[in-house]
Protein backbone atom coordinates (compact mmCIF):
# COMPACT_ATOMS: atom_id res chain seq x y z
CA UNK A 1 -7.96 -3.95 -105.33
CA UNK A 2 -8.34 -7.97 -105.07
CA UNK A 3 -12.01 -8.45 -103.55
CA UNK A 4 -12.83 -11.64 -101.59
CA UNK A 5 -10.96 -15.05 -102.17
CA UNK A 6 -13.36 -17.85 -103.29
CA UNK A 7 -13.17 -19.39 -99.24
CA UNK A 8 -14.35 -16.52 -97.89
CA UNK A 9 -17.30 -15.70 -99.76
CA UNK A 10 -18.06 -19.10 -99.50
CA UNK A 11 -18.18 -18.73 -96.24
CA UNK A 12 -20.55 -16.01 -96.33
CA UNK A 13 -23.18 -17.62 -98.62
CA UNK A 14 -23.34 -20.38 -96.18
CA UNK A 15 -23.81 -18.07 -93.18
CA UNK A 16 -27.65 -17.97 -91.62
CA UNK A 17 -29.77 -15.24 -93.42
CA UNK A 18 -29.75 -12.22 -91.76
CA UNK A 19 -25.91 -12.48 -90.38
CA UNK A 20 -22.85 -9.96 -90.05
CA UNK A 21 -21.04 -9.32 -93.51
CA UNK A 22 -17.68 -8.85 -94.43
CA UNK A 23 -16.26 -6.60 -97.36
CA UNK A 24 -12.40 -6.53 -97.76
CA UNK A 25 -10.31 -4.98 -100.36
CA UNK A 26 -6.78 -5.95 -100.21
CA UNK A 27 -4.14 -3.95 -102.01
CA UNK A 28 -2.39 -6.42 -105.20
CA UNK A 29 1.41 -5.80 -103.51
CA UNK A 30 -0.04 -8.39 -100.20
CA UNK A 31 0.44 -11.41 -100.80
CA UNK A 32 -2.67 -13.77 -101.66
CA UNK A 33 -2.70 -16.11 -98.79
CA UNK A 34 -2.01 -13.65 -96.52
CA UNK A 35 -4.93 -11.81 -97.46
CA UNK A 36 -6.96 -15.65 -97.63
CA UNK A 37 -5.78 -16.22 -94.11
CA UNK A 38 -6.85 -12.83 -92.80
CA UNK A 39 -10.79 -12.98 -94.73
CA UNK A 40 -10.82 -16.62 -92.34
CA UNK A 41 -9.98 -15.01 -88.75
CA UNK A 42 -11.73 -12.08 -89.85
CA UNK A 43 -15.28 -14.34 -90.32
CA UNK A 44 -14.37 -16.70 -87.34
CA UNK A 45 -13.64 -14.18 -84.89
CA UNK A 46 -15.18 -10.74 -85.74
CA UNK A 47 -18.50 -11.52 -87.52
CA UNK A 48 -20.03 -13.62 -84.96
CA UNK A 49 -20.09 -11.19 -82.34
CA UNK A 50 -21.53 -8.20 -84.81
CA UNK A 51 -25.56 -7.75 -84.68
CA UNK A 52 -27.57 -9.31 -87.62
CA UNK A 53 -27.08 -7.11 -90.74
CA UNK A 54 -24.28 -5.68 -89.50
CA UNK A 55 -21.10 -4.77 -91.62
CA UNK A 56 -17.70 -5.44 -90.92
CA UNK A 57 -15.26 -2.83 -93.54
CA UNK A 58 -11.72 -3.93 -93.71
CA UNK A 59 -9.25 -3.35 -95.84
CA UNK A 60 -5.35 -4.30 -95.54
CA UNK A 61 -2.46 -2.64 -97.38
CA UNK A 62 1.56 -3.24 -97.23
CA UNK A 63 3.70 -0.57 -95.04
CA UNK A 64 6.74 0.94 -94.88
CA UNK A 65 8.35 -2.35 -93.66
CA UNK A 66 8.56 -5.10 -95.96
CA UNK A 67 7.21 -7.83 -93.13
CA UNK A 68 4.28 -5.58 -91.62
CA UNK A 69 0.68 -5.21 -93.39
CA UNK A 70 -1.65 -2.52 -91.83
CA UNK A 71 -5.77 -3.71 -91.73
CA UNK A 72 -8.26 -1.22 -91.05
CA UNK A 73 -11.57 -2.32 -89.48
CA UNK A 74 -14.48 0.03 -89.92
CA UNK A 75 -17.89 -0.85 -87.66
CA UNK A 76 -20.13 2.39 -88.16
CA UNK A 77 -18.70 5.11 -86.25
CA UNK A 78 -15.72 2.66 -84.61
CA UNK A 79 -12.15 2.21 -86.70
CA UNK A 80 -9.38 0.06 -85.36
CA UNK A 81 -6.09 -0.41 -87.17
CA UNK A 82 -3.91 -3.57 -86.91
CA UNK A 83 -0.44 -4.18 -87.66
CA UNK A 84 0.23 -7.64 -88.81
CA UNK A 85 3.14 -9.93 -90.09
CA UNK A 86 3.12 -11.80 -92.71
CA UNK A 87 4.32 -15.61 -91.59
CA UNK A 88 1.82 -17.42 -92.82
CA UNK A 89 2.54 -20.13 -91.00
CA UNK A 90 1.57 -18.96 -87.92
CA UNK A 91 -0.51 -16.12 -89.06
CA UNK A 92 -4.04 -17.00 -88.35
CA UNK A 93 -3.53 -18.29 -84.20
CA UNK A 94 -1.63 -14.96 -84.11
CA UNK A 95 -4.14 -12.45 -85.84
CA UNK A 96 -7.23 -14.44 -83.71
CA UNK A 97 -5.23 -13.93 -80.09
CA UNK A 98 -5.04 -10.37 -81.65
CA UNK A 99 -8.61 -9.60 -82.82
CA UNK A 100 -10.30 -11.48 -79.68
CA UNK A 101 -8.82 -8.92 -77.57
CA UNK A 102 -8.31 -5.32 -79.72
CA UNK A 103 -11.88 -6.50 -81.22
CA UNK A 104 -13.79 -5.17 -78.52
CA UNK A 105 -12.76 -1.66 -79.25
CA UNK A 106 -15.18 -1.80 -82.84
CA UNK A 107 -18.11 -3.37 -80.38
CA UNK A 108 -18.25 0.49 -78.42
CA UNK A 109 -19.47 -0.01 -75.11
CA UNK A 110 -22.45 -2.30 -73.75
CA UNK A 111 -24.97 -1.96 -71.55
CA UNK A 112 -25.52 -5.74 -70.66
CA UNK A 113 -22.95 -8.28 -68.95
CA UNK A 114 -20.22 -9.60 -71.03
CA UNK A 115 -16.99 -11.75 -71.87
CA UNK A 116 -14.50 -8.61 -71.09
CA UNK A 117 -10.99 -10.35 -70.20
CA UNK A 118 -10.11 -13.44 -71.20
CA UNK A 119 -8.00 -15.70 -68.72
CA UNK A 120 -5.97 -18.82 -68.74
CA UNK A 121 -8.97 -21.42 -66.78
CA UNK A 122 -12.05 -18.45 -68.06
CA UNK A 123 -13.28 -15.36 -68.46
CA UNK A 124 -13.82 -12.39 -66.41
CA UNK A 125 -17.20 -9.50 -66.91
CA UNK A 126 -16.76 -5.99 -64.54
CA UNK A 127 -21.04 -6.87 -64.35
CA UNK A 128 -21.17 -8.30 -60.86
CA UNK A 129 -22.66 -11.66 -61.27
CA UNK A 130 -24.09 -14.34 -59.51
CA UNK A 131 -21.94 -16.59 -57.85
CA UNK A 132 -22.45 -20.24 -58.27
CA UNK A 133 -24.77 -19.47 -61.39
CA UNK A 134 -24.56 -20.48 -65.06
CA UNK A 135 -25.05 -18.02 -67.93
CA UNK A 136 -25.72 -18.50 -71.47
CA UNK A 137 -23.03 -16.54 -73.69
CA UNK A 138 -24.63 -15.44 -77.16
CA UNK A 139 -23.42 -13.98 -79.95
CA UNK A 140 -24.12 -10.52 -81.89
CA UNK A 141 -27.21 -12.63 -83.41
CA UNK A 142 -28.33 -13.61 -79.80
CA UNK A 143 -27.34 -17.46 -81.00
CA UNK A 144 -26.81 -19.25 -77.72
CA UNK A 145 -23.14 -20.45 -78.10
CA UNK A 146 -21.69 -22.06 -74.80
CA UNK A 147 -22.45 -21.44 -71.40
CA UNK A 148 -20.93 -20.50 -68.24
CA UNK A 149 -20.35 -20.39 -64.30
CA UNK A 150 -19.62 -17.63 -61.95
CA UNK A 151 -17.27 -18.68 -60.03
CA UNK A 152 -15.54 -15.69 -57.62
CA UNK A 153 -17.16 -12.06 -57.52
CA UNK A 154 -13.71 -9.72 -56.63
CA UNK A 155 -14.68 -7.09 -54.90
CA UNK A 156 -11.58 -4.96 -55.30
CA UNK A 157 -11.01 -5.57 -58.72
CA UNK A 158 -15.27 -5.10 -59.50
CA UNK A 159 -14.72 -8.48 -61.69
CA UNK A 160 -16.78 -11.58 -61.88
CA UNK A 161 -14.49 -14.40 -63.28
CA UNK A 162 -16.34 -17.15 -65.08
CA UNK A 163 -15.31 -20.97 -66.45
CA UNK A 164 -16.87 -22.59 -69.57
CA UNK A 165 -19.07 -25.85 -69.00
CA UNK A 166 -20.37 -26.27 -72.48
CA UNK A 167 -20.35 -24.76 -76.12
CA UNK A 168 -18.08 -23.79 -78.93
CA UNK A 169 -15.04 -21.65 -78.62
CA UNK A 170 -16.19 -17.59 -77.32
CA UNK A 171 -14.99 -14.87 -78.08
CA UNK A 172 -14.66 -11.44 -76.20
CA UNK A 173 -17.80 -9.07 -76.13
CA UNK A 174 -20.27 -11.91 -76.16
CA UNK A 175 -23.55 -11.11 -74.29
CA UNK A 176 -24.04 -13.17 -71.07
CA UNK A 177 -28.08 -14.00 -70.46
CA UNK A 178 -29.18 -15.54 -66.93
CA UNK A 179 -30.25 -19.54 -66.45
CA UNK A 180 -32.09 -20.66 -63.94
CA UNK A 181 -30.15 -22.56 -61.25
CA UNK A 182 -32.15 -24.66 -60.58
CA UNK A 183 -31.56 -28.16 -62.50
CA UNK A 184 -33.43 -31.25 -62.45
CA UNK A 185 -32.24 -34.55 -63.00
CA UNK A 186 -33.71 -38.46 -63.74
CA UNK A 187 -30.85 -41.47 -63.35
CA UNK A 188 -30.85 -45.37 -63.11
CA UNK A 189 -28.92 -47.12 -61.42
CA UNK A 190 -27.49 -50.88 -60.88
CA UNK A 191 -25.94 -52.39 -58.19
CA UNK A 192 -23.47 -55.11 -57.88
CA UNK A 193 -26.63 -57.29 -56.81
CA UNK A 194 -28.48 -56.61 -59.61
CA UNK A 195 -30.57 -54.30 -58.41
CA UNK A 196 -32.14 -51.85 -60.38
CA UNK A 197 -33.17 -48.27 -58.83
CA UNK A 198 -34.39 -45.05 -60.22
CA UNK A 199 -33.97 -41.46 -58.89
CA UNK A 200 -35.37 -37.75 -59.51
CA UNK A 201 -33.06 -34.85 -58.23
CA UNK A 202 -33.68 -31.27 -57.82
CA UNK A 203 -30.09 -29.30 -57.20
CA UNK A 204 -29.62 -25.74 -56.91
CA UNK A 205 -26.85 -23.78 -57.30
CA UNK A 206 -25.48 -22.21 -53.80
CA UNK A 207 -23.32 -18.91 -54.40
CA UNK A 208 -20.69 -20.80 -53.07
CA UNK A 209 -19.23 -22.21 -56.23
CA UNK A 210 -19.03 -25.13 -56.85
CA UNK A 211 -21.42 -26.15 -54.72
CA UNK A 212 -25.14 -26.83 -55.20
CA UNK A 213 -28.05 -28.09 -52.54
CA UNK A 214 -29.83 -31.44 -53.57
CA UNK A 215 -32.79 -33.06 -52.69
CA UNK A 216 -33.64 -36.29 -53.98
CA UNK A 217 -36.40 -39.08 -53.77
CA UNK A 218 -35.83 -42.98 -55.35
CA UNK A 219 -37.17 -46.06 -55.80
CA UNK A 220 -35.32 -49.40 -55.79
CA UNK A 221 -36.41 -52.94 -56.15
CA UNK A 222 -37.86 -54.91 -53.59
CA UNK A 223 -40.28 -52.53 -52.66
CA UNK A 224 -38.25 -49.73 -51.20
CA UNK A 225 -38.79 -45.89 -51.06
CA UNK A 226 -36.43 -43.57 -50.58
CA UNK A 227 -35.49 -39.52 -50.03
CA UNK A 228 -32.36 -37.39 -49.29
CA UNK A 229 -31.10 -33.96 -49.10
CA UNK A 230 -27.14 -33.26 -49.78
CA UNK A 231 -24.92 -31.56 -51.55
CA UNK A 232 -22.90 -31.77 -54.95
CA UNK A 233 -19.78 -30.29 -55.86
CA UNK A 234 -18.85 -30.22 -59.47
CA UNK A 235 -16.33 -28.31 -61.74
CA UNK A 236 -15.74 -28.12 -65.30
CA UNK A 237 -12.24 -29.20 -66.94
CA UNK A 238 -11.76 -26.09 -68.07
CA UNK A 239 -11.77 -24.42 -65.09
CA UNK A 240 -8.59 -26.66 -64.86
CA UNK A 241 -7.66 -27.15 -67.93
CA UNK A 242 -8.36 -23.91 -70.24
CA UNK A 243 -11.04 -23.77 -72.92
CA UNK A 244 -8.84 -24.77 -76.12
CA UNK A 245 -10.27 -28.51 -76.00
CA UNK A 246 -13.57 -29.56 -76.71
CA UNK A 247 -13.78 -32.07 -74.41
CA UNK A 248 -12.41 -29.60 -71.54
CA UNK A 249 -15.08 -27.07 -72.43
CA UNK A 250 -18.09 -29.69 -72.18
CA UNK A 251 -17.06 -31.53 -69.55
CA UNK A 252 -17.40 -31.85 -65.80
CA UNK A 253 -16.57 -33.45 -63.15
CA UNK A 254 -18.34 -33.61 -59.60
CA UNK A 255 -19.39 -35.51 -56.33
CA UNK A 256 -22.78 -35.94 -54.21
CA UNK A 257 -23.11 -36.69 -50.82
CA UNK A 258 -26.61 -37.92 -49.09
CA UNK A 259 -28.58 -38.42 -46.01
CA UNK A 260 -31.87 -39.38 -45.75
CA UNK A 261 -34.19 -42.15 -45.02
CA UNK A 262 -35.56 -45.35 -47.13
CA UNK A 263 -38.78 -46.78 -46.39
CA UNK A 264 -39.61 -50.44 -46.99
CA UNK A 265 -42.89 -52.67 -45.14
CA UNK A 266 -45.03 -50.30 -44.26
CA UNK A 267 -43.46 -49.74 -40.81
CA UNK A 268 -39.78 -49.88 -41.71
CA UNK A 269 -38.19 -46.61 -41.89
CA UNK A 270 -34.28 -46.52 -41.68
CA UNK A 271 -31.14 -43.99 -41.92
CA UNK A 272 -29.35 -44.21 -45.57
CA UNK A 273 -26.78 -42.40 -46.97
CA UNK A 274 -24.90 -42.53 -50.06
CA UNK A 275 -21.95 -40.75 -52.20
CA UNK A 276 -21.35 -40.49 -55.72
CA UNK A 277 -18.17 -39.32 -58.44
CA UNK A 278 -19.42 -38.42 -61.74
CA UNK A 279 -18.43 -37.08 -65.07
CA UNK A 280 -21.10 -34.94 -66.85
CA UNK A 281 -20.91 -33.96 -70.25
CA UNK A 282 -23.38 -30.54 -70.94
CA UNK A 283 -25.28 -30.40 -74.19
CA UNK A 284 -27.09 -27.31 -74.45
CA UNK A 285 -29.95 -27.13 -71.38
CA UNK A 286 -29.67 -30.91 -71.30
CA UNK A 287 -26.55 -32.93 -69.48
CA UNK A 288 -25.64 -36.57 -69.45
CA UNK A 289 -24.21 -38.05 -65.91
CA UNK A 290 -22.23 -41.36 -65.63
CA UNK A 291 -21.08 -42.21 -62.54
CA UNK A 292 -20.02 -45.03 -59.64
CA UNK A 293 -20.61 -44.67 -55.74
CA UNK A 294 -21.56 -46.57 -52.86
CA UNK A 295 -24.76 -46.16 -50.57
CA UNK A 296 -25.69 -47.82 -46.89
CA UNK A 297 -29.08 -48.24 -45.22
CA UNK A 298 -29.15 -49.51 -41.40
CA UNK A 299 -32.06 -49.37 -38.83
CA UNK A 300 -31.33 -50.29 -35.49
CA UNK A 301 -31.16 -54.24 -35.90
CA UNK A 302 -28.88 -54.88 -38.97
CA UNK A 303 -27.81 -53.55 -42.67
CA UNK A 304 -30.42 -52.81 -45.41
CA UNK A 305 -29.20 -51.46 -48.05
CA UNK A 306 -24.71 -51.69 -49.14
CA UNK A 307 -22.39 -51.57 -51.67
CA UNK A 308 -21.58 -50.25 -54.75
CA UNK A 309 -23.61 -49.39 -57.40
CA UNK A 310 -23.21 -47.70 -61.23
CA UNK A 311 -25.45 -44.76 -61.61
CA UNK A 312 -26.15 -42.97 -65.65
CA UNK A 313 -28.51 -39.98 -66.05
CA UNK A 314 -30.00 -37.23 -67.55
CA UNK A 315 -30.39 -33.46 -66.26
CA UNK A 316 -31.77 -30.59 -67.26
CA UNK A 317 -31.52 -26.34 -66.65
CA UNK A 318 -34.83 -24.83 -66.69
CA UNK A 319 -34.07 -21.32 -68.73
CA UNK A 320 -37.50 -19.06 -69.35
């Protein structure tokens, strides 16, 4: 029997201490790269979602037919057998569409909420889940990995169907651990005047995805106050897009609307609103927001506050 190819257990000794291992004997008659490209999916795709110092047993032998190889996946008490072909060239997207799926039979069943189906815009969970709010999805070493939103509970079906908003690609039978959702948020802005202004936001999801309450309280030059309430809307691209891109699983997009007042002398008051498109990238609990709107202030004589202005900020999701 060949033991493991020189990429693979490369692959292990730079793995964190304390990870999943993989041992895999391959029968001489497969062919080398086939059994190469197999050790790869098998450490990209199973491994991560195994519990520290777990074992993954596999072993892959020729069959019968000339273009079919049988592996065998042993996790403790769960065996799953897998018949694969050997193209190579398309091999390892095949055998990763085929382990993300099939996988979840050597992970035995699970007491907490996780990826069960995957979709074409997501995921879906039979845990009923919180509308509206964002999960972290970790892996079998409770490594926080991506997150994502709730987006529609199905009542018939009993599934919660989720979109990514941030992370790496996930695989099937990843935990799903709660976020707060409540976010909080610091931006500048300029407008075409010059004029600088600064903001703090508080938003909160609503379980009305993907909508979120806001309240929000400002300053802006010459000596003017400011504070609204409103709400923001804002979806990530792969809830449109799928979660094959990087830049479709990290990004979002989103609006604001707000109504409030702005306070300047120390007796005017006066009605402002404003409304704002954005595109937020997530990193982790941290997000950055760049975006462009336009904003109007009036009390009952003439115009305050108008035009349009540039807005970039920060935000961040409280998790305990």
């Amino acid at each position: 029997m060949k033991r493991l190819p020189l990429l693979a257990g490369l692959l292990l000794l730079l793995s964190p201490l304390g990870a999943a291992t993989l041992s895999l004997d391959s029968n001489p008659a497969v062919d080398a790269k086939v059994t190469s490209i197999v050790e790869q999916a098998l450490v990209h795709s199973v491994l991560p979602r195994l519990p520290e110092n777990g074992e993954l047993v596999a072993s892959l032998e020729p069959t019968e037919q000339t273009t079919v190889y049988q592996l065998t996946l042993i996790y403790g008490e769960e065996q799953l057998l897998l018949d694969i072909g050997y193209e190579v060239e398309s091999l390892y997207e095949r055998l990763l569409r085929q382990l993300d799926q099939e996988g979840l039979a050597l992970l035995g069943e699970q007491e907490h909420p996780y990826l069960q189906y995957r979709l074409g815009s997501g995921f879906a969970s039979s845990s009923k889940l919180a509308v509206g709010h964002p999960y972290w999805v970790l892996d079998g070493q409770d490594q926080r990995l991506g997150q994502v939103v709730a987006t529609k509970y199905h009542e018939e079906k009993q599934l919660s169907f989720l979109t990514q908003r941030e992370g790496s690609t996930l695989g099937l039978g990843m935990r799903l651990a709660t976020m707060s959702p409540l976010h909080t948020a610091l931006s500048v802005s300029l407008d075409r005047n010059g004029q600088l202004g600064a903001a703090v936001q508080l938003s909160y999801a609503l379980p009305m995805y993907p909508f979120s309450l806001i309240a929000q309280a400002g300053y802006l030059q010459m000596a003017r106050f400011h504070a609204e309430l409103g709400v923001q809307a804002e979806v990530p691209l792969s809830h449109l897009f799928g979660t094959r891109s990087f830049l479709a699983r990290n990004l979002s997009v989103g609006a604001q609307a707000l109504v409030g007042l702005g306070f300047g002398s120390e007796t005017e008051v006066y009605l402002r609103s404003a409304g704002l498109l954005f595109l937020s990238c997530q990193l982790g609990s941290w997000s950055l927001q760049l975006g462009g709107g336009n904003r109007v202030g009036a009390n009952a004589n003439s115009l305050v506050e108008e035009g349009l202005f540039f807005s970039v900020g920060t935000a961040y999701t409280y998790t305990p």
